[in-house]
Structure formats: C-alpha cells, structure tokens
N, C-alpha and C. Protein backbone atom coordinates (compact mmCIF):
# COMPACT_ATOMS: atom_id res chain seq x y z
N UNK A 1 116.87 138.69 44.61
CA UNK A 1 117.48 138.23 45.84
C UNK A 1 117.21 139.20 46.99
N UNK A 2 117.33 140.39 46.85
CA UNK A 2 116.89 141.49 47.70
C UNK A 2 115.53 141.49 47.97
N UNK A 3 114.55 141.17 47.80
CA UNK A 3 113.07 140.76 47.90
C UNK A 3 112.90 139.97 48.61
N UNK A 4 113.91 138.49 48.64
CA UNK A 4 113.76 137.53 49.28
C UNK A 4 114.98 137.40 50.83
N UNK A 5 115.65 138.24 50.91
CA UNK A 5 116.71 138.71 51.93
C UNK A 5 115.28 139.61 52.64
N UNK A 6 115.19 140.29 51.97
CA UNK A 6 113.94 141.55 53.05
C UNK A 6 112.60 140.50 53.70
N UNK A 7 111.95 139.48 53.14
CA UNK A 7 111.04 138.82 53.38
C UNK A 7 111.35 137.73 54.43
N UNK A 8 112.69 137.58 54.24
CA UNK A 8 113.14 136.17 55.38
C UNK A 8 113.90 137.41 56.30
N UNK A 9 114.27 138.38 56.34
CA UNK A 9 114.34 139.11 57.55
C UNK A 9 112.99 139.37 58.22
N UNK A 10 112.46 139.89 57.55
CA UNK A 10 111.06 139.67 58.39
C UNK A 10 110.70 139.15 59.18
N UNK A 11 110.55 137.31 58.40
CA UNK A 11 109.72 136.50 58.79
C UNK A 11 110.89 135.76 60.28
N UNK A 12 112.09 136.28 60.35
CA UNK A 12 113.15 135.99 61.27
C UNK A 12 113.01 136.93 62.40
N UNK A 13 112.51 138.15 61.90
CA UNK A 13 112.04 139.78 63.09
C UNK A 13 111.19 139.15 63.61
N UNK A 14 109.87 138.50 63.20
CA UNK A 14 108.54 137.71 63.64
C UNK A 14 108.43 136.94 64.78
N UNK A 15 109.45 135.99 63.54
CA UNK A 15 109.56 134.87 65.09
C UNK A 15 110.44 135.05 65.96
N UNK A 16 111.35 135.71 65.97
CA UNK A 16 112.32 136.15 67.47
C UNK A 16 111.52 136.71 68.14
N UNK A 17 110.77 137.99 67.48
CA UNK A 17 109.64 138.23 69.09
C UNK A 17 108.84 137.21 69.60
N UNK A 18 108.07 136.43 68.73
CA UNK A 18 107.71 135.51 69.51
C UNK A 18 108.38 134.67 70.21
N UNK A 19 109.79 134.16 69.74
CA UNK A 19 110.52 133.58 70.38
C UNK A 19 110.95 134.47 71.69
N UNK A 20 110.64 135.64 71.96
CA UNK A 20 110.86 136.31 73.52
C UNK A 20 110.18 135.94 74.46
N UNK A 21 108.59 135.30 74.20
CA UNK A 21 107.76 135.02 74.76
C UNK A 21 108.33 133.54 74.51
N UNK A 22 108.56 132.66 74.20
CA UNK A 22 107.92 131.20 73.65
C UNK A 22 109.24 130.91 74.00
N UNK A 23 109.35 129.56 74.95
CA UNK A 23 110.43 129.17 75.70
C UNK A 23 111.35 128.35 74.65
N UNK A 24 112.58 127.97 74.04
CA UNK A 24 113.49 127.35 73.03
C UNK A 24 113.24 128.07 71.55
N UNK A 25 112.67 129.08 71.76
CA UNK A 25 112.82 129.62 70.58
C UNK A 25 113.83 130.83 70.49
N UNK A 26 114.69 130.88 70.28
CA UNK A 26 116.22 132.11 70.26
C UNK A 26 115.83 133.42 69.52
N UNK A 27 114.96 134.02 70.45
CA UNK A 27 114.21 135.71 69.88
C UNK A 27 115.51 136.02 69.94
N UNK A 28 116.45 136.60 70.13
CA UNK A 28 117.69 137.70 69.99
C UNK A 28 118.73 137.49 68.71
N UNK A 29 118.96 136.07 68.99
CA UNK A 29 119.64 135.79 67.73
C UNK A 29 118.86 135.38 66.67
N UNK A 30 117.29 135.47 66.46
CA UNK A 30 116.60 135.41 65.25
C UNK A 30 116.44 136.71 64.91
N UNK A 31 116.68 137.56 65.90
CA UNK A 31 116.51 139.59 65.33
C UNK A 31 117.51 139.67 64.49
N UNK A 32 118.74 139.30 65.47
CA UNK A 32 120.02 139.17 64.69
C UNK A 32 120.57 139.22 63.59
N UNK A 33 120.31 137.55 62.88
CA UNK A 33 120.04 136.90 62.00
C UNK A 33 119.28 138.01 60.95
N UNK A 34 117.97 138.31 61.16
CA UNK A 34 117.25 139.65 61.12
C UNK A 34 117.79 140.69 60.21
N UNK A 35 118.67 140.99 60.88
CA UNK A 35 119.18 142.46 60.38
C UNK A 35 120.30 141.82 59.64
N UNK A 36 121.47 140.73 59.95
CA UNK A 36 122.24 140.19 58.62
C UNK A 36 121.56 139.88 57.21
N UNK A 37 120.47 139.95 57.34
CA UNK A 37 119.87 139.53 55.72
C UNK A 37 119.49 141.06 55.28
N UNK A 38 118.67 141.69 56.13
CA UNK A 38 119.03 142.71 55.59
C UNK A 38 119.50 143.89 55.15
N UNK A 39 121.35 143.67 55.76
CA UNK A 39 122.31 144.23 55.36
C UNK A 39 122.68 143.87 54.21
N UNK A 40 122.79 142.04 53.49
CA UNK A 40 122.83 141.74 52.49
C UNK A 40 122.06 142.05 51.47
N UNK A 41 121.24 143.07 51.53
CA UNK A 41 120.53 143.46 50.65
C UNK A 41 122.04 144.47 49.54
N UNK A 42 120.75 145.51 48.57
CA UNK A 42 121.43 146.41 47.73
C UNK A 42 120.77 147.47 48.82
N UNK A 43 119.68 147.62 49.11
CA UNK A 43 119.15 148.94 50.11
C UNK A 43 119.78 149.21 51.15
N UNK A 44 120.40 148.56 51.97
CA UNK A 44 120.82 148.76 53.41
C UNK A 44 122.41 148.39 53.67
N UNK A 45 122.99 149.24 54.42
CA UNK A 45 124.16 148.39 54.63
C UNK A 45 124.76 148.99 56.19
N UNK A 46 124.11 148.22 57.05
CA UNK A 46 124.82 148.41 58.37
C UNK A 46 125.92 148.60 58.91
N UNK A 47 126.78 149.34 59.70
CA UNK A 47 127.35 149.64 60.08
C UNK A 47 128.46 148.62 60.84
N UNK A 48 129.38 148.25 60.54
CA UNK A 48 130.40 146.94 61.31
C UNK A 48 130.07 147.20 62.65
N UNK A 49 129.78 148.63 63.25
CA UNK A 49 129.88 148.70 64.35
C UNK A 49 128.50 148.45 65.16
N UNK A 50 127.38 148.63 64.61
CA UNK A 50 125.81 148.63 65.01
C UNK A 50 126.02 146.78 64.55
N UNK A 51 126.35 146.01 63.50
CA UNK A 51 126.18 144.72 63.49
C UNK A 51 126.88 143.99 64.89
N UNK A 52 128.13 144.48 65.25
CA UNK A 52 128.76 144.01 66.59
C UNK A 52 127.89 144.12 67.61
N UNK A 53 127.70 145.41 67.65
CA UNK A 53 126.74 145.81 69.39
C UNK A 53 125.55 144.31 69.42
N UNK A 54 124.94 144.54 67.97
CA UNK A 54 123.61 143.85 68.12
C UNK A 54 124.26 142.22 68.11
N UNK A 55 125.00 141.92 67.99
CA UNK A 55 125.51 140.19 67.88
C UNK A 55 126.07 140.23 69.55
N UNK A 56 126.80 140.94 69.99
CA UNK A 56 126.74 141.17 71.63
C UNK A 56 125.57 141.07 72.29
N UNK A 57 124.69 142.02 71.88
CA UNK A 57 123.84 142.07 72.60
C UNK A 57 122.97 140.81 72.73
N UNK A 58 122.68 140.43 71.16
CA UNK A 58 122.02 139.17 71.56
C UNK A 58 123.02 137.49 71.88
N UNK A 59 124.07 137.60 72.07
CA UNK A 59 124.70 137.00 73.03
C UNK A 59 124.70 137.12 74.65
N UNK A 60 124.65 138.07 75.14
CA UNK A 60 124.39 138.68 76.21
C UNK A 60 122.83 138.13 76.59
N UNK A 61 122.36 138.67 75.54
CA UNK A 61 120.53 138.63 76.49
C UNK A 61 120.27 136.81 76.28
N UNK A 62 121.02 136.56 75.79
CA UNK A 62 120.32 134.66 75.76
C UNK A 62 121.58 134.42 76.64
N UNK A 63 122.61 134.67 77.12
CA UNK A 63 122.97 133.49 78.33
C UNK A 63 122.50 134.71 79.52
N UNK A 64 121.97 135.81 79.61
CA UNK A 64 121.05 136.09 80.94
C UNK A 64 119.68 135.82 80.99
N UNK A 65 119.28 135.21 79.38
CA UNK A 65 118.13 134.14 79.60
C UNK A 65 118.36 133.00 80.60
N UNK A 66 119.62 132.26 80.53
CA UNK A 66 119.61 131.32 81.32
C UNK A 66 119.67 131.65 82.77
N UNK A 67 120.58 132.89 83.23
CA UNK A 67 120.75 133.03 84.17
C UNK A 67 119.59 133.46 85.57
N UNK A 68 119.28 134.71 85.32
CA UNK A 68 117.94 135.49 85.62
C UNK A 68 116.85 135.02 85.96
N UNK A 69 115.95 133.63 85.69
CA UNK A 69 115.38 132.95 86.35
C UNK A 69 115.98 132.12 87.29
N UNK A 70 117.21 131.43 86.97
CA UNK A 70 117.72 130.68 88.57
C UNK A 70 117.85 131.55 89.59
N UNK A 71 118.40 133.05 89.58
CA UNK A 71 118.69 133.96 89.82
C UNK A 71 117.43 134.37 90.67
N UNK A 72 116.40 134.89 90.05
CA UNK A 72 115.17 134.85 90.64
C UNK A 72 114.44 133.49 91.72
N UNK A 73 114.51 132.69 91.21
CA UNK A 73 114.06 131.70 92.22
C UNK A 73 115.13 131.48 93.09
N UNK A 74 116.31 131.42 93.31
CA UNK A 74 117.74 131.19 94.16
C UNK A 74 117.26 132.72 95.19
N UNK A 75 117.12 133.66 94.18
CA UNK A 75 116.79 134.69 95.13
C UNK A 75 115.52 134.65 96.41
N UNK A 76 114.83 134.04 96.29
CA UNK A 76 113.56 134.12 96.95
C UNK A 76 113.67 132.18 97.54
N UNK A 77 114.65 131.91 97.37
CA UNK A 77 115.40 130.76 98.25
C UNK A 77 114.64 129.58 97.33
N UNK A 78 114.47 128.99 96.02
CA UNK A 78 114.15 128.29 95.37
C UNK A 78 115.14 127.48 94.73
N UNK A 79 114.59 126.11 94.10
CA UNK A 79 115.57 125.03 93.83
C UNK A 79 115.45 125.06 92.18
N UNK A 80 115.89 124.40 91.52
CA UNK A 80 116.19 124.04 90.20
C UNK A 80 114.46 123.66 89.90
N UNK A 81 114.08 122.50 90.65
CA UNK A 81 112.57 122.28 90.55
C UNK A 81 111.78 123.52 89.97
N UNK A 82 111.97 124.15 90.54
CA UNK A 82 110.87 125.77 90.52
C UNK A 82 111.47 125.93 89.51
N UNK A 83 112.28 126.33 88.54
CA UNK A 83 112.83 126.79 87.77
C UNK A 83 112.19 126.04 86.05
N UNK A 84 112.52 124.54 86.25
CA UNK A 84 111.84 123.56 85.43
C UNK A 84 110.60 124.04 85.72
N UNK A 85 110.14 123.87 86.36
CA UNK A 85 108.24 124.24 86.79
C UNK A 85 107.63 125.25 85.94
N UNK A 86 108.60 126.41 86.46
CA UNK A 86 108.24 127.70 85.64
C UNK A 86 108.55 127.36 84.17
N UNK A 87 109.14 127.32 83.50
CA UNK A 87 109.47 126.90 82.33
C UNK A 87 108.35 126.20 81.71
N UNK A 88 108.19 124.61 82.32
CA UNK A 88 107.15 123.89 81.59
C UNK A 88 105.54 124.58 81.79
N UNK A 89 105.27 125.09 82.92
CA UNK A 89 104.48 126.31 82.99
C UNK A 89 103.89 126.97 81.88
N UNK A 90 105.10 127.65 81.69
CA UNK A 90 105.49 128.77 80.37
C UNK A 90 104.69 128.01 79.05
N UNK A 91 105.57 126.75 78.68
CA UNK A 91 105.03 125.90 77.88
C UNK A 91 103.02 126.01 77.86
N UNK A 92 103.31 125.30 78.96
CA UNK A 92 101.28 124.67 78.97
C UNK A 92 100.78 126.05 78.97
N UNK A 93 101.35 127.15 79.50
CA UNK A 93 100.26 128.35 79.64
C UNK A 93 100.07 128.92 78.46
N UNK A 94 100.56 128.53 77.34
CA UNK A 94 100.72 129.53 75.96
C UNK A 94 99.61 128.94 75.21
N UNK A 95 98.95 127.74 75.31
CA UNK A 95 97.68 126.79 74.65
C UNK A 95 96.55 127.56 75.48
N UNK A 96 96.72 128.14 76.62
CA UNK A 96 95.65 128.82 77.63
C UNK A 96 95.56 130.14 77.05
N UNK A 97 95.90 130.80 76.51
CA UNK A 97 95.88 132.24 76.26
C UNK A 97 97.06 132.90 76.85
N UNK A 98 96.19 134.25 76.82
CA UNK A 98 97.13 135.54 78.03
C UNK A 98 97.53 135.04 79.22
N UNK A 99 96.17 134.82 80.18
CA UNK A 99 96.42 134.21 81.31
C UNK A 99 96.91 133.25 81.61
N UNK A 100 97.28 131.89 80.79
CA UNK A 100 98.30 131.06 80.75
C UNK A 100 99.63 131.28 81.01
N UNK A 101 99.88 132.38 79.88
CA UNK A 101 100.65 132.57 80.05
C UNK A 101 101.77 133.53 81.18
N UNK A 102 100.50 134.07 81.98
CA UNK A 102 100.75 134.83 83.85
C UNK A 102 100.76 133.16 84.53
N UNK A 103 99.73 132.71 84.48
CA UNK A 103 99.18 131.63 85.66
C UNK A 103 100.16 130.54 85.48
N UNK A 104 100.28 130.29 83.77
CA UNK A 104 101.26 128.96 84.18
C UNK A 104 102.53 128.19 84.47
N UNK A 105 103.61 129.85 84.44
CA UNK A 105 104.89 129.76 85.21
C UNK A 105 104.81 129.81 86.49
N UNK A 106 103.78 130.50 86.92
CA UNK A 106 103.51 130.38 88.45
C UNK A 106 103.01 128.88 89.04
N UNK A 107 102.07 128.49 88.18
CA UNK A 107 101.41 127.22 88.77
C UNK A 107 103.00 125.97 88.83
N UNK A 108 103.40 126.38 87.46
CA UNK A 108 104.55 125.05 87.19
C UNK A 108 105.84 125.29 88.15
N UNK A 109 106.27 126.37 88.60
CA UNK A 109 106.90 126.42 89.79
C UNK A 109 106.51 126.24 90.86
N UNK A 110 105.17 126.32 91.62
CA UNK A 110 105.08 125.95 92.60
C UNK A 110 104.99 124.73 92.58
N UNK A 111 104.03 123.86 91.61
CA UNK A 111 104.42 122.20 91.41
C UNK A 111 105.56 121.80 92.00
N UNK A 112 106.63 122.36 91.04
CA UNK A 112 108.07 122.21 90.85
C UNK A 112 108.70 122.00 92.50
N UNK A 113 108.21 123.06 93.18
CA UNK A 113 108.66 123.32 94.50
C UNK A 113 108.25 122.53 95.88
N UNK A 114 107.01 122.46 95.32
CA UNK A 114 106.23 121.63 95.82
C UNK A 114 106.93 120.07 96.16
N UNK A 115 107.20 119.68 94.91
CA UNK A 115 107.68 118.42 94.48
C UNK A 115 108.82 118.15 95.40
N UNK A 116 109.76 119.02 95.89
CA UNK A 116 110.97 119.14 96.35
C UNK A 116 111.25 119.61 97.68
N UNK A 117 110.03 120.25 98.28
CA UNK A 117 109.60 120.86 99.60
C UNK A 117 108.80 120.85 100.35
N UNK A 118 108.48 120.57 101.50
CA UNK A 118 107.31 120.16 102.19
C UNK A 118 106.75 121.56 102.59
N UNK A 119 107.47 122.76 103.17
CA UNK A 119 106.59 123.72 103.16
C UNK A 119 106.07 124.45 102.11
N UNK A 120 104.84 124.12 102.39
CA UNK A 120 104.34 125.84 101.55
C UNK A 120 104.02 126.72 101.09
N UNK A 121 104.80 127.77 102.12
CA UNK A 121 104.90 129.33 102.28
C UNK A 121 106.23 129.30 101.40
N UNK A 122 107.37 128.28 101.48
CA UNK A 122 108.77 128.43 101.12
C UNK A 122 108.21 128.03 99.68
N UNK A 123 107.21 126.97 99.26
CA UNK A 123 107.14 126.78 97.74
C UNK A 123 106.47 128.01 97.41
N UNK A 124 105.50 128.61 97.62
CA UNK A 124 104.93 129.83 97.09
C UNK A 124 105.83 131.10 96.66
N UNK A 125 106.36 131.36 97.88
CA UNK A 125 107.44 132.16 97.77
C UNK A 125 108.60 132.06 96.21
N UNK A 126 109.24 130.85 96.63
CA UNK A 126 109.96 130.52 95.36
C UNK A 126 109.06 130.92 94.02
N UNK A 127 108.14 129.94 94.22
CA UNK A 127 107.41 130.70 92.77
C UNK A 127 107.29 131.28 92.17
N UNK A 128 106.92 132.57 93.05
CA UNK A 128 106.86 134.35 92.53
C UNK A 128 108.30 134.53 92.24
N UNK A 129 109.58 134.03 93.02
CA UNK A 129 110.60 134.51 92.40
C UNK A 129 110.97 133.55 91.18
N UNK A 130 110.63 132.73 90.73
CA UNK A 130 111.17 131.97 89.70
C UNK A 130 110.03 132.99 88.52
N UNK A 131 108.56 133.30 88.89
CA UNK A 131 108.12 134.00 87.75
C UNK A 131 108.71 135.29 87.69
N UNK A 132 109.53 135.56 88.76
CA UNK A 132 110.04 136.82 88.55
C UNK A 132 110.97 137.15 87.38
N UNK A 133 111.90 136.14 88.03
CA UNK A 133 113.30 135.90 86.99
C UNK A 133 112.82 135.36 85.58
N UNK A 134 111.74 134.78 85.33
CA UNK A 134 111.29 134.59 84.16
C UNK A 134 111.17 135.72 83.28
N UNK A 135 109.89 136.17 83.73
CA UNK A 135 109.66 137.55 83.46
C UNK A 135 110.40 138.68 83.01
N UNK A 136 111.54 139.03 84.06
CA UNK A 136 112.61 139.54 83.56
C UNK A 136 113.72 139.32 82.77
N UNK A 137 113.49 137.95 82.22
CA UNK A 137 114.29 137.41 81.27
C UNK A 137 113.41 137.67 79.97
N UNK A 138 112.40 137.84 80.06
CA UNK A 138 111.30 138.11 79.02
C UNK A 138 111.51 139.31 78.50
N UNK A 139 111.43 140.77 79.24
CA UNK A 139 111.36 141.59 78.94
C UNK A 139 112.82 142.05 79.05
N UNK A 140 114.04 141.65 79.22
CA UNK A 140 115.38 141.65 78.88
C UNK A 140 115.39 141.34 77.26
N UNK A 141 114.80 140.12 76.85
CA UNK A 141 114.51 139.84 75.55
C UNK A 141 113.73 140.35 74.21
N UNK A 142 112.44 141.13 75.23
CA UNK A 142 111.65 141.98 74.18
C UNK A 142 112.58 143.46 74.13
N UNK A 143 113.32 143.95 75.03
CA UNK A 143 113.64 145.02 74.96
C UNK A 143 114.69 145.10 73.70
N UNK A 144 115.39 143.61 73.79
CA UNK A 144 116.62 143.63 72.46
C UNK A 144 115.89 143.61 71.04
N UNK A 145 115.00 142.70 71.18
CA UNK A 145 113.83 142.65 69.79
C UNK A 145 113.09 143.83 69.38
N UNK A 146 113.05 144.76 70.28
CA UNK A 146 112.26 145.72 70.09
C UNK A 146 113.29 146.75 69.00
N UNK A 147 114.06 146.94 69.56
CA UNK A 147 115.37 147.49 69.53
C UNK A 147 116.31 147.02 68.54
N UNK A 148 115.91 146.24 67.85
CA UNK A 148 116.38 145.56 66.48
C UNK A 148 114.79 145.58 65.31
N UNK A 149 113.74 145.76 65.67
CA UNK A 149 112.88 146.31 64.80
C UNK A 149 113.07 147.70 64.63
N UNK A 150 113.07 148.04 65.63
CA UNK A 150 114.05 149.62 65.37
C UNK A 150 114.60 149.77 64.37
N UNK A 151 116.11 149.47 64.27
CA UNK A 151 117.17 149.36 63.61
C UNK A 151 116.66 149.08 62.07
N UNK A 152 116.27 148.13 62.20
CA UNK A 152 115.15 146.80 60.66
C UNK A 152 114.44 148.15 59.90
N UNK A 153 113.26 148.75 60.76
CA UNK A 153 112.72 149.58 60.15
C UNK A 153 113.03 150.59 60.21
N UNK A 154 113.65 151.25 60.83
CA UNK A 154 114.54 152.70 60.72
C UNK A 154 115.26 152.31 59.12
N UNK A 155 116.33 151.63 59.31
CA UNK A 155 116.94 151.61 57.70
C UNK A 155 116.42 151.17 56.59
N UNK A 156 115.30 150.58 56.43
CA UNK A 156 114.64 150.24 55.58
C UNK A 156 113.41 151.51 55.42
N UNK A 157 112.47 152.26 56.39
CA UNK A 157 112.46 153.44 55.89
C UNK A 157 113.26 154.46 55.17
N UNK A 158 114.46 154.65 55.33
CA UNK A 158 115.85 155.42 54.94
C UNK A 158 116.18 155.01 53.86
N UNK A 159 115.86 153.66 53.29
CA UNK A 159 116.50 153.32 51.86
C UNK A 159 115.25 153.37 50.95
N UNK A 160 113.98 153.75 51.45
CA UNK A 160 112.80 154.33 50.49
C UNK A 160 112.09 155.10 50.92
C-alpha cells in the first residue's frame, strides 16, 4: 500500500504542476492531495501543522486564481470579455507550444475586448493586463507547487 500511496502522490505532484499551467486543472489542491497520500504512508508522517498551512495555502492560491486575472484586466480598465479571451487563449495556445502559450492569452483577450469595445488602444491595453493577472495567477500557483515538491521530496529523502 505504501508503494502505491508514494506512486499516486507522485503522479498527483505531476499533474498539479501541470495543472499551474493548464487552465481547470486544480495544481494546488492536486500538490495537496500530494502530500496526504504521502503522509499515509509507513515512511512519512507530516506534521498537523505543515498539513494545515499547505491545505490553506492551496485554498488561498485557487480562489486568487480566480481573482488576479479580473484584477489584472479591471486594472488596466478591462471587461469580463478579456478575461474569457485570455483564458480560452490559454486553452488554444497550449496545442501551439511555448509561444502559444505567451501569444494566446494575449491574442484571446484582445478578441475578447475587441468583441466588447470599439477602441483599440483600450482593447490592447486590457489585454496585457488580463495576461498580466493571468500570469500572476500562474506563478502564484507554481510557487505553491514548487513548494510542496519541496516538502514531497525533502521527507521522502529523510525517510531513506
């Protein structure tokens, strides 16, 4: 059972990072998740108090997932449009590569803005701030994932 607790933590560490990048996929609470399996091991046994922080934390970083891009585009005077844009963006740019994935929150917000605004300088603008707030919702997210591989492999070095 401990073999198979360590292997589905893993394969849960895996896809939460990718889920940091990859839009409906819950990277924080798949780290999470993560490190509950392998506390249930016989090797490891986390701390009540390090399991809290990290179930906060990834509560925290997924509803300032939601927030932080409206936030960003609201900031740079953008509508909900830009926001969807960037998002489905996000989506189509990940079949494109790397650069998809720069170019196509940008492209899908200005669409977005576009769609909803006749100028623009005001849709462009929005854009960059909706990829902003994206972005920083991104790396709000890799920083918790990172930071729970930490944890993952710190104690699992320590128990061999």
């Amino acid at each position: 059972m401990d073999v198979f607790l360590l292997i589905l933590g893993i394969i849960l560490l895996l896809v939460g990072l990718v889920g940091c990048v990859v839009p409906f996929i819950p990277g924080p609470p798949l780290g999470f998740l993560a490190l509950l399996a392998l506390h249930f091991t016989s090797w490891v046994q986390f701390s009540s108090k390090l399991l809290w922080i990290a179930a906060i934390l990834a509560v925290v970083v997924t509803l300032l997932d939601y927030v932080v891009p409206a936030w960003g585009t609201k900031k740079f005077g953008g509508s909900k449009a830009g926001v969807w844009g960037a998002s489905l963006g996000l989506v189509v740019g990940l079949f494109l590569g790397p650069a998809g994935i720069v170019l196509g929150p940008f492209a899908g917000a200005l669409v977005g803005e576009l769609l909803v605004k006749a100028n623009g300088s005001q849709a462009l603008r929005s854009a960059f701030g909706a990829v902003i707030g994206l972005f920083a919702g991104v790396l709000l997210k890799l920083v918790v994932c990172g930071l729970y591989i930490w944890w993952f492999a710190r104690e699992l070095y320590v128990a061999f």
